[in-house]
Protein backbone atom coordinates (compact mmCIF):
# COMPACT_ATOMS: atom_id res chain seq x y z
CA UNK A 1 -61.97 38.33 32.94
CA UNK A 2 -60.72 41.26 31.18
CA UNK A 3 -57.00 39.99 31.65
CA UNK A 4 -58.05 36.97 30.09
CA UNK A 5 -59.40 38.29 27.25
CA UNK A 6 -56.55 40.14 26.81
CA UNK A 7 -53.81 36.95 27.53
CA UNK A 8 -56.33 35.32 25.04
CA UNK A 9 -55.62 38.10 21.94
CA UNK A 10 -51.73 38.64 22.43
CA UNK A 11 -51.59 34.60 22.06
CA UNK A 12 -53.60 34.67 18.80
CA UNK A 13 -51.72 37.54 17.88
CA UNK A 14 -48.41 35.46 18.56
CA UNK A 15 -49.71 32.14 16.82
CA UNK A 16 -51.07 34.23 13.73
CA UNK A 17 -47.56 36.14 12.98
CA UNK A 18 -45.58 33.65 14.91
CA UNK A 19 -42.12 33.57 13.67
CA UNK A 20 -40.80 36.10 11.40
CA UNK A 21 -44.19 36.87 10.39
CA UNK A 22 -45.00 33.09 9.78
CA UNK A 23 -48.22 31.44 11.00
CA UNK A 24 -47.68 28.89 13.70
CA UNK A 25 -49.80 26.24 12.17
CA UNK A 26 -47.95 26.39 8.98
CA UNK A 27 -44.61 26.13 11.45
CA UNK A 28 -45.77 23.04 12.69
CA UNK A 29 -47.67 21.80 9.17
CA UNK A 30 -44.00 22.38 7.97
CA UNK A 31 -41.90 20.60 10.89
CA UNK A 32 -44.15 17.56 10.21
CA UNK A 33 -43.82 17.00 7.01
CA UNK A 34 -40.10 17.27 7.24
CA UNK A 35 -39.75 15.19 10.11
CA UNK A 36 -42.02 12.27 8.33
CA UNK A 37 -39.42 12.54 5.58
CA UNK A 38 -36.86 12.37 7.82
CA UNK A 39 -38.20 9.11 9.83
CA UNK A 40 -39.16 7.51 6.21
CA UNK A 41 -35.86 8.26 5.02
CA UNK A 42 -34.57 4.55 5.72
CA UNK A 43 -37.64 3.02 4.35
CA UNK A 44 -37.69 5.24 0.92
CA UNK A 45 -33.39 4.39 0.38
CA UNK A 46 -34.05 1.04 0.83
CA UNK A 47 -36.94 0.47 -1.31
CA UNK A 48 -35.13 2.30 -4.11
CA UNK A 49 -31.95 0.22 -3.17
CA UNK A 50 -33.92 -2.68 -3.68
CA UNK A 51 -35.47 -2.32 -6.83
CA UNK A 52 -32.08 -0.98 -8.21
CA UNK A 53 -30.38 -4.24 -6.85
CA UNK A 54 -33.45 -6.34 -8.73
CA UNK A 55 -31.81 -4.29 -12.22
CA UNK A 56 -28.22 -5.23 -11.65
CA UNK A 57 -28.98 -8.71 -9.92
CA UNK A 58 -29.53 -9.37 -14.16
CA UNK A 59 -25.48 -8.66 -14.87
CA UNK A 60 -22.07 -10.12 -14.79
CA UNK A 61 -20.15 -6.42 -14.35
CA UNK A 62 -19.35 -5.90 -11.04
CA UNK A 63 -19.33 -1.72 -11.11
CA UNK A 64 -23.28 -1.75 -10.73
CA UNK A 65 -22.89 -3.84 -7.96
CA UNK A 66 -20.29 -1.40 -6.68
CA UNK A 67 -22.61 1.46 -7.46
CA UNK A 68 -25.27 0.01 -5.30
CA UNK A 69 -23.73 -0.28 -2.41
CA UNK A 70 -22.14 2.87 -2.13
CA UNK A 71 -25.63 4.55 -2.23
CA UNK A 72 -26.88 4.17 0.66
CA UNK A 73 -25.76 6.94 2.55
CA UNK A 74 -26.59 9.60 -0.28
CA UNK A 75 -30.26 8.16 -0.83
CA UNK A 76 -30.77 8.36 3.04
CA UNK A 77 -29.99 11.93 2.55
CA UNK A 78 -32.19 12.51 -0.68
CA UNK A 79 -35.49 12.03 1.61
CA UNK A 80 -34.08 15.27 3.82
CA UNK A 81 -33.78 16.89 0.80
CA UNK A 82 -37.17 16.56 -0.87
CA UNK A 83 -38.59 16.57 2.92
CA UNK A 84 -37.03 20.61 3.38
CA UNK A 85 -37.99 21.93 0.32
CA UNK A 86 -41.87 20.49 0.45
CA UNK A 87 -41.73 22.27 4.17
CA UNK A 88 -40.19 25.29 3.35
CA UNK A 89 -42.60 25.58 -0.48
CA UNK A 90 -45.18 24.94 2.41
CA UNK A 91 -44.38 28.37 4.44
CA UNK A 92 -45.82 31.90 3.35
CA UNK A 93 -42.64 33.75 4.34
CA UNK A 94 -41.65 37.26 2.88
CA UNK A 95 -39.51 37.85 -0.44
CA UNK A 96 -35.92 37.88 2.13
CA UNK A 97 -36.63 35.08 4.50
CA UNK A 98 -37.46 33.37 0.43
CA UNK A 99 -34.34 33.96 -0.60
CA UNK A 100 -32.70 32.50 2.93
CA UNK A 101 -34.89 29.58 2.48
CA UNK A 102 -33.72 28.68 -1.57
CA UNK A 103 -30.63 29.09 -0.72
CA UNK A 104 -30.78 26.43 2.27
CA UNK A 105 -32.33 24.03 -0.31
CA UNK A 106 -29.94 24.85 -2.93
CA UNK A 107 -26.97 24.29 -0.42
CA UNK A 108 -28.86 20.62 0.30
CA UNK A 109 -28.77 19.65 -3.21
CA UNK A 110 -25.54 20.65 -3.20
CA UNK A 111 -24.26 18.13 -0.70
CA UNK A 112 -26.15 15.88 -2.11
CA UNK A 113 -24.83 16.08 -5.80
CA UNK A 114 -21.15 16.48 -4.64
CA UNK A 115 -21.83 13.65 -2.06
CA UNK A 116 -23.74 11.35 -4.32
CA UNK A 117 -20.08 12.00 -6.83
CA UNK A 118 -17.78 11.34 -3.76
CA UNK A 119 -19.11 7.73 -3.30
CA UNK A 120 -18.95 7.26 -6.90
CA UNK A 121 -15.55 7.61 -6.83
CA UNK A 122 -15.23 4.26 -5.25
CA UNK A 123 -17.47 2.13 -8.40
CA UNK A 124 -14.80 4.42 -10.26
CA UNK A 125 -12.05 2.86 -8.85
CA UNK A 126 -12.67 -0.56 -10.81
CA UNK A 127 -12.34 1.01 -13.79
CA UNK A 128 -8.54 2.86 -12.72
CA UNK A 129 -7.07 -0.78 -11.19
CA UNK A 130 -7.19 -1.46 -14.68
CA UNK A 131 -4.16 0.26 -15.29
CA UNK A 132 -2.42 -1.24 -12.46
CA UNK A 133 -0.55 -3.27 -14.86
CA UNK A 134 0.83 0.26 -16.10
CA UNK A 135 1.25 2.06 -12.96
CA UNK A 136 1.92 0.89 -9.21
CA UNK A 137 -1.05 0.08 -7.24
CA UNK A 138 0.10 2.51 -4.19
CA UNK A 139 -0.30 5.49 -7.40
CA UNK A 140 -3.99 4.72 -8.04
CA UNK A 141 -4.78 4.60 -4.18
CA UNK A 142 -3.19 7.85 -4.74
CA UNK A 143 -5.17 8.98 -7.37
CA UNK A 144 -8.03 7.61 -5.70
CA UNK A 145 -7.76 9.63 -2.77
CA UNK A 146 -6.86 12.88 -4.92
CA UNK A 147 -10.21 12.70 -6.53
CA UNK A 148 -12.05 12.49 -3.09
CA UNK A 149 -10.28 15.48 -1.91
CA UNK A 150 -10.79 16.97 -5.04
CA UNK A 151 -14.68 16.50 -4.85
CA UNK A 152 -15.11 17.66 -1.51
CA UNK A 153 -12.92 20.97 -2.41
CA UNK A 154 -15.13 21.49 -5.70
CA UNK A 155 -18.15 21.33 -3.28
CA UNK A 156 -16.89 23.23 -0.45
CA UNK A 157 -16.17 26.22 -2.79
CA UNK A 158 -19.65 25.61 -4.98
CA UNK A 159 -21.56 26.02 -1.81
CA UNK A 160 -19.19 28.78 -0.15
CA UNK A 161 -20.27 31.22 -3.71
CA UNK A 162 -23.75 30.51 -3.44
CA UNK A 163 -23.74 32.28 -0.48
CA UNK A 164 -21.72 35.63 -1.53
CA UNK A 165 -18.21 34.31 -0.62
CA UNK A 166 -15.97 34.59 -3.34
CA UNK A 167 -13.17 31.84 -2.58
CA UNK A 168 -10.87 33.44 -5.86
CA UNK A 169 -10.09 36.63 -3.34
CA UNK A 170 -10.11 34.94 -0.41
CA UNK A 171 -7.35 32.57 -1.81
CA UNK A 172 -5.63 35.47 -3.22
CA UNK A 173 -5.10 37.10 0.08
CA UNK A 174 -3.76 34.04 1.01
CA UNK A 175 -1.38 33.92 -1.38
CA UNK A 176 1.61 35.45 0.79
CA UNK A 177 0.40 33.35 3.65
CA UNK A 178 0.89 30.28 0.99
CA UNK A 179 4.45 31.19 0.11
CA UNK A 180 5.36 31.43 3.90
CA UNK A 181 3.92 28.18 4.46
CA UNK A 182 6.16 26.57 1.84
CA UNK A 183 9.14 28.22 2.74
CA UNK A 184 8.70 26.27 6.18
CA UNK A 185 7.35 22.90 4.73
CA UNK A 186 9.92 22.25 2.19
CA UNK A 187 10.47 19.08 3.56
CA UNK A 188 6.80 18.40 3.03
CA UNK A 189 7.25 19.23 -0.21
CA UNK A 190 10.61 17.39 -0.74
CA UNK A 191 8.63 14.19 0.48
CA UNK A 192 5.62 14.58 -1.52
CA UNK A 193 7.86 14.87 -4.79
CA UNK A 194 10.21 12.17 -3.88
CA UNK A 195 7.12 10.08 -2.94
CA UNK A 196 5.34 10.58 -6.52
CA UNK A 197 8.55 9.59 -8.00
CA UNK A 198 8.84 6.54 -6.08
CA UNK A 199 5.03 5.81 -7.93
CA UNK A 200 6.06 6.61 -11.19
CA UNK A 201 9.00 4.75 -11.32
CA UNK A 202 8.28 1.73 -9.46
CA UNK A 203 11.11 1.57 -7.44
CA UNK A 204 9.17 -0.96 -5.49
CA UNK A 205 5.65 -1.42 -4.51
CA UNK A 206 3.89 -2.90 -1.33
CA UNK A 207 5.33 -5.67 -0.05
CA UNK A 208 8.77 -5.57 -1.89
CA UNK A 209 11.87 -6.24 0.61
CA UNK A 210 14.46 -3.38 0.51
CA UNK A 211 17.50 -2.27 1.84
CA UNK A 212 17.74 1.70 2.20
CA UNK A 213 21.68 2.54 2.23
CA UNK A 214 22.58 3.30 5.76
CA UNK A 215 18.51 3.38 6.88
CA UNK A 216 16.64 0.07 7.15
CA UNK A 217 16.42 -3.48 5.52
CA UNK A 218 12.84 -5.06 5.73
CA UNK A 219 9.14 -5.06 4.29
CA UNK A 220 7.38 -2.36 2.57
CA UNK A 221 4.27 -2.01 4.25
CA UNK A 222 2.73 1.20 3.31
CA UNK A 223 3.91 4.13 0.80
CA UNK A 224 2.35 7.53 2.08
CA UNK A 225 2.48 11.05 0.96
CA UNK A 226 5.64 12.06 3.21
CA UNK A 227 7.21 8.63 4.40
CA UNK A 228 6.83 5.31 3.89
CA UNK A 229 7.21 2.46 6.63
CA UNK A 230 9.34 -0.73 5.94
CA UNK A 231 9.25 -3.36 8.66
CA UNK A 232 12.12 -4.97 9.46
CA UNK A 233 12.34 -8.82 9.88
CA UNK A 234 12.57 -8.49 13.75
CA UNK A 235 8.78 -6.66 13.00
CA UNK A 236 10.05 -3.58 14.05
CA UNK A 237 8.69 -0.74 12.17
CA UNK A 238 10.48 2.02 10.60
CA UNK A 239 8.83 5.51 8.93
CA UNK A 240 11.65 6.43 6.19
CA UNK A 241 10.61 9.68 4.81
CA UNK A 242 10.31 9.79 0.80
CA UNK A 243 13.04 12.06 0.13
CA UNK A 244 15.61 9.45 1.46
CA UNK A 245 14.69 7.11 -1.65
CA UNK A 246 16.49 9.91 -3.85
CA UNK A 247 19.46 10.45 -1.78
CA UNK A 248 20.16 6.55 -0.65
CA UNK A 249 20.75 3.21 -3.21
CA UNK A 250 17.63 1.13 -2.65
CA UNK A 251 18.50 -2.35 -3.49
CA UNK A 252 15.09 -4.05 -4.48
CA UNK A 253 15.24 -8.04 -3.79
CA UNK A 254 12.14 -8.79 -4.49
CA UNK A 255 12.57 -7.75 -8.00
CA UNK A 256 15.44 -10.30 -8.69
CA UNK A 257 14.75 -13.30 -10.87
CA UNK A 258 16.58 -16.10 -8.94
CA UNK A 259 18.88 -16.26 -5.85
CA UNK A 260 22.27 -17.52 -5.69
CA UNK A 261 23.77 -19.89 -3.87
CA UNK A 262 27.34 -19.71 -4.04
CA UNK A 263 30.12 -22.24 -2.06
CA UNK A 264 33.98 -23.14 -1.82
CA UNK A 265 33.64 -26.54 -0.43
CA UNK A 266 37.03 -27.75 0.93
CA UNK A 267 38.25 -31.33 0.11
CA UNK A 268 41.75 -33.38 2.14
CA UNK A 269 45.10 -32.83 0.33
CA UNK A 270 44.80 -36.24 0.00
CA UNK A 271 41.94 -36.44 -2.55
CA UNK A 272 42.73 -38.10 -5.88
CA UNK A 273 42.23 -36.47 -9.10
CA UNK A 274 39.84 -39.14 -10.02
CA UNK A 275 37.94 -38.38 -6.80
CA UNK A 276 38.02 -34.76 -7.95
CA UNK A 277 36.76 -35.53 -11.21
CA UNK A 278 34.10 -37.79 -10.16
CA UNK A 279 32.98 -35.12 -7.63
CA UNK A 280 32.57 -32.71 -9.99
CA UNK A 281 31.07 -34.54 -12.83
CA UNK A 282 28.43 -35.67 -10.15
CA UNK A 283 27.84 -31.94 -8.61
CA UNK A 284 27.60 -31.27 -12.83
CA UNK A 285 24.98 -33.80 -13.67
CA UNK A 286 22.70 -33.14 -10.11
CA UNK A 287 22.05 -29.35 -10.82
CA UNK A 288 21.88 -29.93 -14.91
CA UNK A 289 19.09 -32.52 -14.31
CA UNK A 290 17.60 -30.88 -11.35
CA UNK A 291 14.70 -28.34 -12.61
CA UNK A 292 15.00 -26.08 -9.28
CA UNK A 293 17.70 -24.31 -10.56
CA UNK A 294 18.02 -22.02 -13.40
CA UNK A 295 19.69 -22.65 -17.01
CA UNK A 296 20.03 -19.34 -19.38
CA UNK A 297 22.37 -17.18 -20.62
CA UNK A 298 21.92 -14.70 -17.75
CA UNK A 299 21.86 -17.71 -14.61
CA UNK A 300 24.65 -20.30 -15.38
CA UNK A 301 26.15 -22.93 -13.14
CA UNK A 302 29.62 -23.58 -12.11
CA UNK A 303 31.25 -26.36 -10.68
CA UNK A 304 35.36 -26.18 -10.71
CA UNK A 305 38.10 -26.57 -8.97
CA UNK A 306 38.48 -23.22 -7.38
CA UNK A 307 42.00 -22.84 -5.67
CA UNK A 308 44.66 -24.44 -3.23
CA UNK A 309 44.00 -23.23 0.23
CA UNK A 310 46.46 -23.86 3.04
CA UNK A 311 44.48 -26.61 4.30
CA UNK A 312 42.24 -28.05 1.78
CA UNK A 313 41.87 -28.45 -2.18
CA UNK A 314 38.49 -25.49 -2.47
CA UNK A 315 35.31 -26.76 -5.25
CA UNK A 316 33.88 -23.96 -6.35
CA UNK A 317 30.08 -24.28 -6.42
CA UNK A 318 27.44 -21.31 -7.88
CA UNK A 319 24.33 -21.76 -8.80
CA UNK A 320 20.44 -19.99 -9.19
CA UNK A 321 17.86 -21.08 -7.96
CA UNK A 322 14.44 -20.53 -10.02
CA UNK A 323 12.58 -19.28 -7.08
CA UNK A 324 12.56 -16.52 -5.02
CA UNK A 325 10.74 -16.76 -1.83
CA UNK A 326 13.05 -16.93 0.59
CA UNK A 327 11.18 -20.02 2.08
CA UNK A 328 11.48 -22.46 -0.90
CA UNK A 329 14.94 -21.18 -1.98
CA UNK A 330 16.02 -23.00 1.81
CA UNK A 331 14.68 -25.89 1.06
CA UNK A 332 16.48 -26.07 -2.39
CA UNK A 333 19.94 -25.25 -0.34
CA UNK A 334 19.81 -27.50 2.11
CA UNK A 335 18.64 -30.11 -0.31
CA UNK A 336 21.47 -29.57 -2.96
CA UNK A 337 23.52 -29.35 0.17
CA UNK A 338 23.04 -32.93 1.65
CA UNK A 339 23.27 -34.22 -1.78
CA UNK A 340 26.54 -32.92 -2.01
CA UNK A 341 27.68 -34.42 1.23
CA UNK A 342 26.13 -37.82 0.13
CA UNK A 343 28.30 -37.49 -3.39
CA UNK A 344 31.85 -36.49 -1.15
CA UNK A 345 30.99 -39.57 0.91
CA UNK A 346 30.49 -41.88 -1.88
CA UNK A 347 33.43 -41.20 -3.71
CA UNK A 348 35.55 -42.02 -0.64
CA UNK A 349 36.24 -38.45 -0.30
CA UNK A 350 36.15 -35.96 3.25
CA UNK A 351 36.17 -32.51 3.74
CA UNK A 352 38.96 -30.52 5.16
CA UNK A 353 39.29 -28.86 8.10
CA UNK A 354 42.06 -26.39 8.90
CA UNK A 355 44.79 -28.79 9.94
CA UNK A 356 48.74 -28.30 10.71
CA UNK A 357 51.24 -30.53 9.73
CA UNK A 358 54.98 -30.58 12.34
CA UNK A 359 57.89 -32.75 11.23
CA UNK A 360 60.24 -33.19 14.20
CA UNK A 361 63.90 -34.62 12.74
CA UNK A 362 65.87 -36.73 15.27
CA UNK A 363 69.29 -36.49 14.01
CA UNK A 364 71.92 -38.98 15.94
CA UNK A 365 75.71 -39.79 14.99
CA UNK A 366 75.18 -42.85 13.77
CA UNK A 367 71.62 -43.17 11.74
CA UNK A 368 69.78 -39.91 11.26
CA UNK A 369 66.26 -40.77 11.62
CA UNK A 370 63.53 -38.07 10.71
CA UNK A 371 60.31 -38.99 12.96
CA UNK A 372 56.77 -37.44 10.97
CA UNK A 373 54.10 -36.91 13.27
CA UNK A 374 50.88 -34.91 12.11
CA UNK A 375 49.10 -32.68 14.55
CA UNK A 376 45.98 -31.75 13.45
CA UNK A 377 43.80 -28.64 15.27
């Protein structure tokens, strides 16, 4: 009985100072409320959520509705917050476990305030693509992206000093470290630079088709910080890094305002001048009248009588076509090609082949005779 009594007094003893002097009952009294915050948390962020959504339902601007939804995951974590510091205001602790405690809640609101301007960034973004016009779209994603990182440095270091560690000396003992690092990423750096560039000067943007000097030919898919990846028309990708841009011509074709088509169509020796004439009067009046191709000062037409090959009388034929997908611009070619064929036919016309012409003489005594025969091949 007396070890009983005696099991029975240490455990009171144990439940009255508990942990680090702290009453059990106010250890569990604590634990409970935070836990009910924490279990409510989904059921408080939505009913906030909801009456927010009710406010902007009554607009046309589509940043509250942006704002909204990226709330979520900060108001889930709001509830935590409030649900800690009610627990911990709840405990009777001493003046140092205090201080550990405030600075556990200040560390929480913390998170949440640098968290809560993370997502913002995103409602933000509406407001940059504005000056997309101005700037490349792959240079806002850019920016974008900067400010996240940006955020989550600010509030790595604002929670790192409210707990005694100053990040100023820490980065200045890292200083020499820094300098080795960039001595061995200067090709990092190289990129980065050449990739900004690239940005600011719109070489060409997401889904322009290039051809990198001596690299690649193909699609621009994505521009990143150290290479960007073109995929060539067999779908093959290729990761160029950025500093190649500077060294190599990039021809940009997407940023051309017509394509060319450009011929020497061959005609018989034994076409007329009239024939000629006709056929390129014709060829004159289909592309002047035909609104596919392009008529300015900087995308003329040609039709003329080009030069005397060795087998054929050559038409000259160049022309722009007023679009340029690659598709449609076909479809124009092979059109103003069988209309071309259908104008050589009806003006009696053929084209020329390469052809060779013998002439065997048959000289006799009496009556020298000279025999032509034509051998064509």
């Amino acid at each position: 009985m007396e070890s009983f009594n005696s099991f029975t007094n240490l455990f009171l003893d144990v439940w009255n100072n508990g942990v680090f002097g702290i009453n059990a009952t106010d250890i569990i009294v604590s634990l409970v409320i935070f836990l009910l915050f924490y279990l409510l948390r989904r059921l408080i962020a939505r009913f906030i959520l909801n009456r927010l959504s009710r406010i902007v339902s009554k607009t046309s601007n589509q940043i509250d509705d942006a704002v909204i939804e990226v709330l979520d995951g900060p108001l889930k974590f709001f509830p935590v917050v409030i649900g800690f510091f009610i627990a911990s205001s709840y405990l009777d602790v001493s003046d140092n476990n205090q201080d550990f405690l405030d600075l556990l809640n200040r560390s929480l609101i913390t998170i949440f305030i640098f968290w809560l301007l993370h997502q913002l960034i995103i409602p933000f973004s509406f407001v940059i693509k504005n000056f997309e016009t101005k700037i490349s779209k792959p240079l806002v994603d850019w920016t974008l992206k900067g400010l996240k990182i940006l955020v989550i440095i600010l509030g790595s270091v604002a929670i790192l000093e409210l707990w005694g560690i100053r990040v100023g000396p820490v980065i200045a003992g890292l200083g020499l470290f820094g300098v080795a690092v960039a001595l061995g990423a200067q090709d990092l750096f190289k990129n980065l630079i050449s990739g900004i560039m690239i940005l600011m000067e719109k070489r060409f943007t997401v889904g322009d088709v290039i051809l990198v000097s001596g690299e690649v030919e193909g699609v621009v898919e994505q521009i990143g910080f150290r290479s960007t990846l073109v995929r060539r028309f067999d779908s093959t990708p290729v990761m160029v890094p950025n500093y190649k841009f500077a060294e190599q011509s990039v021809t940009n074709y997407t940023r051309r305002h017509h394509r060319r088509i450009r011929w020497l169509i061959g005609l018989e020796y034994r076409t007329s001048i009239d024939q000629l004439r006709n056929i390129r009067n014709s060829l004159n009046k289909l592309i002047a009248e035909d609104e596919n191709f392009a008529k300015n000062e900087n995308a003329g037409f040609f039709v003329r009588i080009d030069s005397f090959s060795e087998s054929s009388i050559d038409l000259l034929v160049q022309v722009f076509t007023v679009t340029n997908d690659w598709g449609e611009f076909l479809k124009v070619k092979e059109e103003l090609a069988v209309k071309t064929i259908e104008i050589v036919e009806n003006n009696g016309a053929s084209f020329a082949f390469p052809s060779q012409s013998l002439y065997f003489e048959n000289l006799t005594a009496d009556k020298p005779e000279i025999f032509n025969s034509k051998v064509k091949k």
